[in-house]
C-alpha atoms as a PDB file:
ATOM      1  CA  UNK A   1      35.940 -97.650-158.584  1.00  0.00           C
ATOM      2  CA  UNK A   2      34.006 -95.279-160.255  1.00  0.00           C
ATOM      3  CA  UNK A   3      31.193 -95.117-157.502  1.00  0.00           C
ATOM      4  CA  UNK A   4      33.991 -94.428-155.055  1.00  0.00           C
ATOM      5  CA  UNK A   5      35.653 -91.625-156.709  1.00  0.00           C
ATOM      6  CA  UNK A   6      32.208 -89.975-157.558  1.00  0.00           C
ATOM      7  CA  UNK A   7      30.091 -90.577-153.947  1.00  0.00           C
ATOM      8  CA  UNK A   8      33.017 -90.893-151.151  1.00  0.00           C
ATOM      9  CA  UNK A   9      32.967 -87.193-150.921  1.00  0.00           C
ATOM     10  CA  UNK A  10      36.316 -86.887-151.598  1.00  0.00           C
ATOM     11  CA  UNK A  11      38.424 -84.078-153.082  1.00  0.00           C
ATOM     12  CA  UNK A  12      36.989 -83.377-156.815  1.00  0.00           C
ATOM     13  CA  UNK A  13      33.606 -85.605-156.346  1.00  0.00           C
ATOM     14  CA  UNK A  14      31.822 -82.407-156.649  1.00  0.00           C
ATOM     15  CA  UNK A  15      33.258 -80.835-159.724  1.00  0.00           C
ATOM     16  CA  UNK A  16      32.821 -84.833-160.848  1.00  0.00           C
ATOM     17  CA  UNK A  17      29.205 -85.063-159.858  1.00  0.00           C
ATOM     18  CA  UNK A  18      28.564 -81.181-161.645  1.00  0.00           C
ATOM     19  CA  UNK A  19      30.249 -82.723-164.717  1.00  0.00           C
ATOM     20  CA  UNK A  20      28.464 -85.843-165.415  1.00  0.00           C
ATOM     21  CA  UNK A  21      25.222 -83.905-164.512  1.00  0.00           C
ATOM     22  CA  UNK A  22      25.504 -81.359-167.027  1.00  0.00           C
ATOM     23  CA  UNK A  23      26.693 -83.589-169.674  1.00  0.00           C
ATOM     24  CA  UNK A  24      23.590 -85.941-168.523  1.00  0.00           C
ATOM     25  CA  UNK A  25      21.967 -82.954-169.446  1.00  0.00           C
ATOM     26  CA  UNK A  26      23.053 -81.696-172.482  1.00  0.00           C
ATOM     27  CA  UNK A  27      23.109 -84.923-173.488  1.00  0.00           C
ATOM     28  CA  UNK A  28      19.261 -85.835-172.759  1.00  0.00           C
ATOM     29  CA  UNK A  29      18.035 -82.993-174.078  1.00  0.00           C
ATOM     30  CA  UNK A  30      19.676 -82.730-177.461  1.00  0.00           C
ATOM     31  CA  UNK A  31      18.821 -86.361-177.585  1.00  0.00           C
ATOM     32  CA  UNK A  32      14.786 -85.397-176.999  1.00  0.00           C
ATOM     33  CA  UNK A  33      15.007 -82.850-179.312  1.00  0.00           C
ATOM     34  CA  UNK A  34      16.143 -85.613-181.889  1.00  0.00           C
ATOM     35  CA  UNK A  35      13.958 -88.406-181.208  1.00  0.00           C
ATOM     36  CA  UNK A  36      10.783 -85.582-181.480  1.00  0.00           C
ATOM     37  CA  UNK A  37      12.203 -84.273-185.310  1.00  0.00           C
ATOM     38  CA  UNK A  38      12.555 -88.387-186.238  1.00  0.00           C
ATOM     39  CA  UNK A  39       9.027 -88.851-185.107  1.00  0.00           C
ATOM     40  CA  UNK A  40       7.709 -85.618-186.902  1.00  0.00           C
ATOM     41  CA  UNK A  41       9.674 -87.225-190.075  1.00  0.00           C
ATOM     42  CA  UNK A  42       8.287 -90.732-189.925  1.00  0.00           C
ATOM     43  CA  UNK A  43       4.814 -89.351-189.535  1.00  0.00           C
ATOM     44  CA  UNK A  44       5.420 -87.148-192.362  1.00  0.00           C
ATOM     45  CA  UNK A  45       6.836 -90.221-194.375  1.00  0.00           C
ATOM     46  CA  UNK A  46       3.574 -92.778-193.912  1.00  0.00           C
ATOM     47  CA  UNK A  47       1.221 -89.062-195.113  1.00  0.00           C
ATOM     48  CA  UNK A  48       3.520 -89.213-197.930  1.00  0.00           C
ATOM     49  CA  UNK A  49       3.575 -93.083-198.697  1.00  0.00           C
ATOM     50  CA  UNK A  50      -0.512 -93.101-198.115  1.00  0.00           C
ATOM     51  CA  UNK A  51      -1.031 -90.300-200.653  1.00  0.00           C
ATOM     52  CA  UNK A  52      -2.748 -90.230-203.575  1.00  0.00           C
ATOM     53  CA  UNK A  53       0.501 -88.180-204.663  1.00  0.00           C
ATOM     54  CA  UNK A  54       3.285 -90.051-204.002  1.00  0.00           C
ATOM     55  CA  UNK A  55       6.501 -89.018-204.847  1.00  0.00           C
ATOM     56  CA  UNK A  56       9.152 -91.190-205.106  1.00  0.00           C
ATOM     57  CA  UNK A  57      12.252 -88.502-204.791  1.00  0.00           C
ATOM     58  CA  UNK A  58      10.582 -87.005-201.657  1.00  0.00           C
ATOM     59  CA  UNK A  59      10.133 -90.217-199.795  1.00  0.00           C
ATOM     60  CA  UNK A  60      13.435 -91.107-200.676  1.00  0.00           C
ATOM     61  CA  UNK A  61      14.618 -87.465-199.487  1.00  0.00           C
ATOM     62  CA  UNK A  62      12.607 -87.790-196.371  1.00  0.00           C
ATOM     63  CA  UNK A  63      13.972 -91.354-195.440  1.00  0.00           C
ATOM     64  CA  UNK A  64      17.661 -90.172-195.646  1.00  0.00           C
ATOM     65  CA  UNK A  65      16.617 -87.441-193.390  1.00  0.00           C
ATOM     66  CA  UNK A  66      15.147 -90.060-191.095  1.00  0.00           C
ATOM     67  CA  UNK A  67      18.859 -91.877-190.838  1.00  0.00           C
ATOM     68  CA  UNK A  68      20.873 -88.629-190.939  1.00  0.00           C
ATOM     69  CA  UNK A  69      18.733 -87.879-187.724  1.00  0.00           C
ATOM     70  CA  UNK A  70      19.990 -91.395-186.416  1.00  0.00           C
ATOM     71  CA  UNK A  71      23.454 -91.325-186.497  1.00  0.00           C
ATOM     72  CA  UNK A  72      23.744 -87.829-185.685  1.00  0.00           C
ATOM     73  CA  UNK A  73      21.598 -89.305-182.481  1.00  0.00           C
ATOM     74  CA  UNK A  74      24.096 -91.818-182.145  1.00  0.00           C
ATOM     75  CA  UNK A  75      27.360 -89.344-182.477  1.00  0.00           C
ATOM     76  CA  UNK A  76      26.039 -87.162-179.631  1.00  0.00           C
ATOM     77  CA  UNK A  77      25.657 -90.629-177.312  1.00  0.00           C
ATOM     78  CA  UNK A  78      28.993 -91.317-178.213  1.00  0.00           C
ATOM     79  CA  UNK A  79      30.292 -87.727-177.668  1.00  0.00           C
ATOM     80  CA  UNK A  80      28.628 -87.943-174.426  1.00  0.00           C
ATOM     81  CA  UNK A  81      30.502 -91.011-173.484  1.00  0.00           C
ATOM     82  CA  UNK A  82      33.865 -89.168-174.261  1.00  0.00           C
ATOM     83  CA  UNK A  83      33.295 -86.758-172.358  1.00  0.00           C
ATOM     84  CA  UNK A  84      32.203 -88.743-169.733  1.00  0.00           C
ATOM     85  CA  UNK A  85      35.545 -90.581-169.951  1.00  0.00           C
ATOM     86  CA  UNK A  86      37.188 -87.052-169.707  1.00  0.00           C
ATOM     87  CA  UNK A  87      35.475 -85.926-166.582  1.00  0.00           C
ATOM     88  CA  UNK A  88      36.054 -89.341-164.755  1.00  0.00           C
ATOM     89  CA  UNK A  89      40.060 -89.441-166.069  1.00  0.00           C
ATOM     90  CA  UNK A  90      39.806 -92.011-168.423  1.00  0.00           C
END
């Protein structure tokens, strides 16, 4: 149903198409942005565990960082989906 209301061409299938693409979008790129500061972090977290000066508090600082940068990953995919919901009129 979905394919029909987006791609017949119908009345709205624009403003449809212009709304899924922008939250594609938004979406993608916030996600990117993300993924990049996780890897930065995990790199950051084997220097730390290989060093000569480990620190116990900062690896443990750095590692919640890492799976604060998860979920908020994972709350804008599901924000995404929302709105996706919205701009199909689910």
């Amino acid at each position: 149903m979905l394919d029909i209301v987006i791609f017949s061409g119908g009345t709205g299938s624009i403003a449809i198409q212009n709304g899924l693409s922008a939250i594609y979008g938004n979406t993608y790129m916030e996600a990117i942005n993300i993924r990049k500061e996780i890897g930065q972090s995990k790199s950051l977290l084997f220097e730390m565990v290989a060093s000569k000066d480990y620190n116990s508090k900062e690896v443990n600082k750095l590692k919640q960082k890492i799976v604060s940068l998860d979920q908020k990953r994972l709350t804008v995919m599901f924000k995404a989906l929302e709105d996706v919901q919205k701009v199909v009129g689910y």
